[in-house]
C-alpha atoms as a PDB file:
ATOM      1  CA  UNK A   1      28.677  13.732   9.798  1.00  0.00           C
ATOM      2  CA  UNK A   2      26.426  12.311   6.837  1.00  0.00           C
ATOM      3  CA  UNK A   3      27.359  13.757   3.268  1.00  0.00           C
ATOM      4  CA  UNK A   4      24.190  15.566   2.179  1.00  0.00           C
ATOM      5  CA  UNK A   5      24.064  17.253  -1.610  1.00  0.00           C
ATOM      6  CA  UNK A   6      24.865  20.418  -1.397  1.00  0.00           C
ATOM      7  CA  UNK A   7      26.028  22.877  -4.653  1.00  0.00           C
ATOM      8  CA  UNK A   8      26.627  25.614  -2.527  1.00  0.00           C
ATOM      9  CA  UNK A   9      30.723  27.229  -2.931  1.00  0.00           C
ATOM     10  CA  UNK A  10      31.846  28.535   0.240  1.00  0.00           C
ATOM     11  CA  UNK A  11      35.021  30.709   0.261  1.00  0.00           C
ATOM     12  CA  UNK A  12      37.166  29.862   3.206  1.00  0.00           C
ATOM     13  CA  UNK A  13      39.460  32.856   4.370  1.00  0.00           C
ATOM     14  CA  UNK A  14      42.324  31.561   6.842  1.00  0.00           C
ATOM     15  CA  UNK A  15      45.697  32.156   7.387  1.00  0.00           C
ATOM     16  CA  UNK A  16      46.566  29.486   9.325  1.00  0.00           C
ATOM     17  CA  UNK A  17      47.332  26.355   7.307  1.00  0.00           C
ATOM     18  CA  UNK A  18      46.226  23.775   9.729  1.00  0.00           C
ATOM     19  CA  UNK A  19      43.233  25.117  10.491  1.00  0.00           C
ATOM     20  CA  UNK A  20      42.075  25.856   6.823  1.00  0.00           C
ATOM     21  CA  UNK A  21      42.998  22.446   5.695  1.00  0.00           C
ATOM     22  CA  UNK A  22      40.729  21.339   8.672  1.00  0.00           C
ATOM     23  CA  UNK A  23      37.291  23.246   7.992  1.00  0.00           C
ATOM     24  CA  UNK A  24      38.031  22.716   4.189  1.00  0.00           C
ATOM     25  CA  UNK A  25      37.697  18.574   5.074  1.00  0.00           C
ATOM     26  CA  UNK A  26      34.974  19.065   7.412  1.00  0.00           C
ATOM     27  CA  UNK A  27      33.090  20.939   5.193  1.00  0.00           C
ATOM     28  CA  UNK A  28      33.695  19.300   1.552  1.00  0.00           C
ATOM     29  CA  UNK A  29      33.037  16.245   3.774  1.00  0.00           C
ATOM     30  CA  UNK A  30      29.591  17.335   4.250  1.00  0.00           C
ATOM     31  CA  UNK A  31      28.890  18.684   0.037  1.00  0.00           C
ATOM     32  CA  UNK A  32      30.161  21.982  -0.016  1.00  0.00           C
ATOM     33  CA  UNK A  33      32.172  22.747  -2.902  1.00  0.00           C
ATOM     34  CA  UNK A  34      35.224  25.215  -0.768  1.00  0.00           C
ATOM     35  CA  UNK A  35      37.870  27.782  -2.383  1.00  0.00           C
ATOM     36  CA  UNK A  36      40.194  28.511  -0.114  1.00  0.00           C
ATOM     37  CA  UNK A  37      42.393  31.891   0.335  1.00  0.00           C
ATOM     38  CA  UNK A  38      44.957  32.542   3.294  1.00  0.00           C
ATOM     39  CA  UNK A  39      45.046  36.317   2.765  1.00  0.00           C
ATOM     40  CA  UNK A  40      42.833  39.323   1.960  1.00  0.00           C
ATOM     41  CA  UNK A  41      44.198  39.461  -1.440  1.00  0.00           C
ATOM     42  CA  UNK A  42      43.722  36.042  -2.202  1.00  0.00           C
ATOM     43  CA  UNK A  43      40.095  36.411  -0.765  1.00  0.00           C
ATOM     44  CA  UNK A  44      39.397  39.458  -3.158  1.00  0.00           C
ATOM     45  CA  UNK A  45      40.901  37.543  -5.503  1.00  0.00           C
ATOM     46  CA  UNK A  46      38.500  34.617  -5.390  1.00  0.00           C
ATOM     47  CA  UNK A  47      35.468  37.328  -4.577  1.00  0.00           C
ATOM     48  CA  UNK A  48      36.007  38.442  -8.266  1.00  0.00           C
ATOM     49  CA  UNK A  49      36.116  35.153  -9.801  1.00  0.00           C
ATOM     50  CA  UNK A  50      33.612  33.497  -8.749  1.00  0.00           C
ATOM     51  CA  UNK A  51      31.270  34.929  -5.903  1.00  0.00           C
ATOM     52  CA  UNK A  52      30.701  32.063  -3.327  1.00  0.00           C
ATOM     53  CA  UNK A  53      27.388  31.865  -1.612  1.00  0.00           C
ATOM     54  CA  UNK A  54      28.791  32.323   1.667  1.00  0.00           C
ATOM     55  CA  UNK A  55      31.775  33.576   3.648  1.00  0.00           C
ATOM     56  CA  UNK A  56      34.087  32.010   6.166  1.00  0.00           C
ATOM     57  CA  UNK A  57      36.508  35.150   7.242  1.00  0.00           C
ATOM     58  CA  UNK A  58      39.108  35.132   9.372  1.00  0.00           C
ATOM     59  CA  UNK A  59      39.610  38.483  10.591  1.00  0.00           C
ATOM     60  CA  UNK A  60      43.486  38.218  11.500  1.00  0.00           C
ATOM     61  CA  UNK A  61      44.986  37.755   8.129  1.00  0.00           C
ATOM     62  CA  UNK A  62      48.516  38.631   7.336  1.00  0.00           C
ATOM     63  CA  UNK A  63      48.134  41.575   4.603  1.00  0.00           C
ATOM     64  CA  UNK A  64      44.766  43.342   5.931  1.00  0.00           C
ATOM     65  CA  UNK A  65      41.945  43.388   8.444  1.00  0.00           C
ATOM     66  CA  UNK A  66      39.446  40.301   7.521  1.00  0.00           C
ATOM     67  CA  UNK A  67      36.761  43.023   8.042  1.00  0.00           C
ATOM     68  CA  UNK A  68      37.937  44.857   4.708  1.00  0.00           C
ATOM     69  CA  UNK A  69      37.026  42.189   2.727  1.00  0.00           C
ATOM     70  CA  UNK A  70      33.403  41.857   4.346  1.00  0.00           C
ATOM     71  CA  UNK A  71      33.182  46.167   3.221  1.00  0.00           C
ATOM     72  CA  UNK A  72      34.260  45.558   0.106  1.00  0.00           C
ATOM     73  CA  UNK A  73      32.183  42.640  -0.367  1.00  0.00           C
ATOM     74  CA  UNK A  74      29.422  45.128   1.011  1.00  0.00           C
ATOM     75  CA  UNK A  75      30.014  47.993  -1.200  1.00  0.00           C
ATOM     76  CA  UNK A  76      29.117  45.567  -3.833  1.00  0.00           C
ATOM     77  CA  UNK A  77      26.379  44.957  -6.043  1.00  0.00           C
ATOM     78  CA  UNK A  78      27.056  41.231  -6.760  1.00  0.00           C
ATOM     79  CA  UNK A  79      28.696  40.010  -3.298  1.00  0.00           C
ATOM     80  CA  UNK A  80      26.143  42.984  -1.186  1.00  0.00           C
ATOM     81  CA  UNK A  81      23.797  39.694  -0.193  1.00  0.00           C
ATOM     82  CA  UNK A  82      26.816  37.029   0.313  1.00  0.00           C
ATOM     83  CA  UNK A  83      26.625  35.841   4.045  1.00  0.00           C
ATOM     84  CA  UNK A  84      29.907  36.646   5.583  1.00  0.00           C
ATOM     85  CA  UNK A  85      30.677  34.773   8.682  1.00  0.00           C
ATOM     86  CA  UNK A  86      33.443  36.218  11.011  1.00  0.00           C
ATOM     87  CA  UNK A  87      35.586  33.690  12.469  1.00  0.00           C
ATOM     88  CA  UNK A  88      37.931  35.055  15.366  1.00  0.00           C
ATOM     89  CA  UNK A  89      39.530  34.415  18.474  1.00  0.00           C
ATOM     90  CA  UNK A  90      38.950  37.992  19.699  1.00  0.00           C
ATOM     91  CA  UNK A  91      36.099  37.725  21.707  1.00  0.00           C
ATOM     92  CA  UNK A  92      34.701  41.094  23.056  1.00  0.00           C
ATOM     93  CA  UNK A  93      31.416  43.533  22.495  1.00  0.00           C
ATOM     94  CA  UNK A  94      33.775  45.524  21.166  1.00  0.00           C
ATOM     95  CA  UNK A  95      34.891  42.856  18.417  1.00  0.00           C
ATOM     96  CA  UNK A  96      30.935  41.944  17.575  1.00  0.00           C
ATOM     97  CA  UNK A  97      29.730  45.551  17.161  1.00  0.00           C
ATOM     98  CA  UNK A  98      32.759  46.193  14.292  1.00  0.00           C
ATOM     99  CA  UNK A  99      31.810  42.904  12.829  1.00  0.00           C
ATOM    100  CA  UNK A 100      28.573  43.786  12.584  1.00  0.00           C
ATOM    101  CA  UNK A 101      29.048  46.929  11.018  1.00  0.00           C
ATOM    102  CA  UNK A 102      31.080  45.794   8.377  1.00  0.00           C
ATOM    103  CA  UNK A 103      28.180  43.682   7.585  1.00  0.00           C
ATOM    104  CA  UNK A 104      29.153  40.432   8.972  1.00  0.00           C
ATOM    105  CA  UNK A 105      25.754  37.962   8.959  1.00  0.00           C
ATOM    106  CA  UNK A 106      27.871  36.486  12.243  1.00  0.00           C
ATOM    107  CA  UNK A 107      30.469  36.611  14.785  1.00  0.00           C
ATOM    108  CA  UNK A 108      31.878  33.177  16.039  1.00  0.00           C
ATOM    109  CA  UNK A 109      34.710  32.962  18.437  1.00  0.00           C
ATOM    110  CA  UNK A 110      37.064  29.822  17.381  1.00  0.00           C
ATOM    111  CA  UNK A 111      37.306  27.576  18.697  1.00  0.00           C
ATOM    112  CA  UNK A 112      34.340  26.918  16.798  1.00  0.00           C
ATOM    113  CA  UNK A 113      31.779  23.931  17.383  1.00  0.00           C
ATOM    114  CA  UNK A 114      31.827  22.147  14.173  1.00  0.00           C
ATOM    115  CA  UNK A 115      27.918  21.076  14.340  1.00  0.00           C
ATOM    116  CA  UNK A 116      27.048  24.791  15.404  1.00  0.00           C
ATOM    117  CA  UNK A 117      29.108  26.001  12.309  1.00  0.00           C
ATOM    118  CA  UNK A 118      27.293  23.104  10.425  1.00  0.00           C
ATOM    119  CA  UNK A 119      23.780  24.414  11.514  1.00  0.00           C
ATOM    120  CA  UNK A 120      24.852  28.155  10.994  1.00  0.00           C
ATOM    121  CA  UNK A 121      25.673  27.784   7.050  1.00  0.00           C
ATOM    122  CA  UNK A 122      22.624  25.457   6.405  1.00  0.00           C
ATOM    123  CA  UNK A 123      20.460  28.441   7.913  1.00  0.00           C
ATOM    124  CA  UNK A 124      22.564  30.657   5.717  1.00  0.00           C
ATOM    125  CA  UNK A 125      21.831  29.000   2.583  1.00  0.00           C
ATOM    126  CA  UNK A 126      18.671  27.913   3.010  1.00  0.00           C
END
Protein backbone atom coordinates (compact mmCIF):
# COMPACT_ATOMS: atom_id res chain seq x y z
CA UNK A 1 0.00 0.00 0.00
CA UNK A 2 1.19 3.69 -0.92
CA UNK A 3 0.88 6.27 2.07
CA UNK A 4 -1.60 8.86 0.76
CA UNK A 5 -2.43 12.18 3.10
CA UNK A 6 -5.14 11.61 4.85
CA UNK A 7 -6.37 13.81 8.25
CA UNK A 8 -9.14 11.70 8.76
CA UNK A 9 -9.23 9.94 12.82
CA UNK A 10 -10.72 6.66 12.70
CA UNK A 11 -11.71 5.02 16.04
CA UNK A 12 -10.83 1.38 16.02
CA UNK A 13 -13.09 -0.78 18.42
CA UNK A 14 -11.47 -4.38 19.03
CA UNK A 15 -11.05 -6.59 21.67
CA UNK A 16 -8.69 -8.72 20.42
CA UNK A 17 -5.14 -7.41 20.79
CA UNK A 18 -3.60 -8.93 17.78
CA UNK A 19 -5.96 -8.03 15.56
CA UNK A 20 -6.28 -4.28 16.66
CA UNK A 21 -2.60 -3.82 16.63
CA UNK A 22 -2.91 -5.20 12.99
CA UNK A 23 -5.65 -2.83 11.32
CA UNK A 24 -4.15 0.04 13.51
CA UNK A 25 -0.60 -0.58 11.24
CA UNK A 26 -2.41 -1.17 8.16
CA UNK A 27 -4.30 1.72 8.44
CA UNK A 28 -1.85 4.51 10.02
CA UNK A 29 0.31 2.92 7.28
CA UNK A 30 -1.91 4.31 4.73
CA UNK A 31 -2.53 8.28 6.69
CA UNK A 32 -5.15 7.70 8.99
CA UNK A 33 -4.63 9.14 12.24
CA UNK A 34 -6.35 5.75 14.59
CA UNK A 35 -7.55 5.79 18.44
CA UNK A 36 -7.93 2.65 19.48
CA UNK A 37 -10.44 1.16 22.30
CA UNK A 38 -10.81 -2.70 23.17
CA UNK A 39 -14.16 -2.26 24.94
CA UNK A 40 -17.49 -0.41 24.71
CA UNK A 41 -16.49 1.80 27.46
CA UNK A 42 -13.33 2.67 26.14
CA UNK A 43 -15.13 3.32 22.72
CA UNK A 44 -17.69 5.75 24.47
CA UNK A 45 -14.96 6.97 26.04
CA UNK A 46 -13.05 8.09 22.97
CA UNK A 47 -16.70 8.98 21.21
CA UNK A 48 -16.81 11.87 23.82
CA UNK A 49 -13.42 13.10 23.38
CA UNK A 50 -12.91 13.48 20.26
CA UNK A 51 -15.57 12.27 17.60
CA UNK A 52 -13.63 10.33 14.83
CA UNK A 53 -14.86 10.57 11.31
CA UNK A 54 -15.50 7.04 11.04
CA UNK A 55 -16.09 3.82 12.95
CA UNK A 56 -14.41 0.45 12.99
CA UNK A 57 -16.75 -1.69 15.59
CA UNK A 58 -16.33 -4.86 16.64
CA UNK A 59 -19.51 -6.14 17.73
CA UNK A 60 -18.20 -8.92 20.27
CA UNK A 61 -16.60 -6.81 22.89
CA UNK A 62 -16.11 -7.95 26.40
CA UNK A 63 -18.40 -5.39 28.52
CA UNK A 64 -21.39 -4.77 25.89
CA UNK A 65 -22.85 -5.47 22.48
CA UNK A 66 -20.62 -3.41 19.75
CA UNK A 67 -24.11 -2.45 18.42
CA UNK A 68 -24.75 -0.19 21.63
CA UNK A 69 -22.17 1.96 20.83
CA UNK A 70 -23.36 2.44 17.06
CA UNK A 71 -27.19 3.55 19.07
CA UNK A 72 -25.65 5.66 21.17
CA UNK A 73 -23.53 7.11 18.63
CA UNK A 74 -27.00 7.38 16.74
CA UNK A 75 -29.00 8.99 19.35
CA UNK A 76 -26.52 11.69 18.97
CA UNK A 77 -26.39 14.99 17.61
CA UNK A 78 -22.58 15.22 17.07
CA UNK A 79 -21.63 11.40 16.26
CA UNK A 80 -25.63 10.94 14.37
CA UNK A 81 -23.55 11.27 10.78
CA UNK A 82 -20.21 9.26 11.92
CA UNK A 83 -19.93 6.15 9.54
CA UNK A 84 -19.93 3.15 11.72
CA UNK A 85 -18.58 0.08 10.14
CA UNK A 86 -19.49 -3.33 11.78
CA UNK A 87 -16.76 -5.70 11.82
CA UNK A 88 -17.85 -9.39 12.83
CA UNK A 89 -17.38 -12.88 12.37
CA UNK A 90 -21.12 -13.60 12.70
CA UNK A 91 -22.20 -13.85 9.38
CA UNK A 92 -26.04 -14.25 8.91
CA UNK A 93 -29.24 -12.06 7.51
CA UNK A 94 -30.05 -12.12 10.77
CA UNK A 95 -26.67 -10.37 11.94
CA UNK A 96 -26.93 -7.61 8.86
CA UNK A 97 -30.57 -6.61 9.47
CA UNK A 98 -29.60 -5.71 13.48
CA UNK A 99 -26.57 -3.99 12.17
CA UNK A 100 -28.38 -2.10 10.06
CA UNK A 101 -30.81 -0.98 12.38
CA UNK A 102 -28.57 0.22 14.81
CA UNK A 103 -27.40 2.38 12.08
CA UNK A 104 -24.36 0.66 10.95
CA UNK A 105 -23.17 2.41 7.32
CA UNK A 106 -21.79 -1.50 6.88
CA UNK A 107 -21.58 -5.02 7.78
CA UNK A 108 -18.21 -6.85 6.99
CA UNK A 109 -17.58 -10.37 8.01
CA UNK A 110 -13.70 -10.70 9.19
CA UNK A 111 -11.82 -11.97 7.90
CA UNK A 112 -11.78 -8.82 6.19
CA UNK A 113 -9.97 -8.02 2.75
CA UNK A 114 -7.65 -5.31 3.63
CA UNK A 115 -7.96 -3.44 0.04
CA UNK A 116 -11.89 -3.87 0.26
CA UNK A 117 -11.71 -2.28 3.83
CA UNK A 118 -9.24 0.25 2.18
CA UNK A 119 -11.80 1.14 -0.62
CA UNK A 120 -14.81 1.06 1.90
CA UNK A 121 -13.40 4.01 4.28
CA UNK A 122 -12.10 6.12 1.28
CA UNK A 123 -15.87 5.97 -0.01
CA UNK A 124 -16.79 6.78 3.55
CA UNK A 125 -14.86 9.83 3.82
CA UNK A 126 -14.96 11.09 0.70
Amino acid sequence: MGTTVQTHTILLVEDDAVLREAFRLFLEDVGYRVVEAGTAAEALRAVAETPPALVLLDLGLPDRPGLDIAREMKRKPATRATPVFALTGRVGADERRACLEAGCALYLAKPVEPRQLLRRITEALG
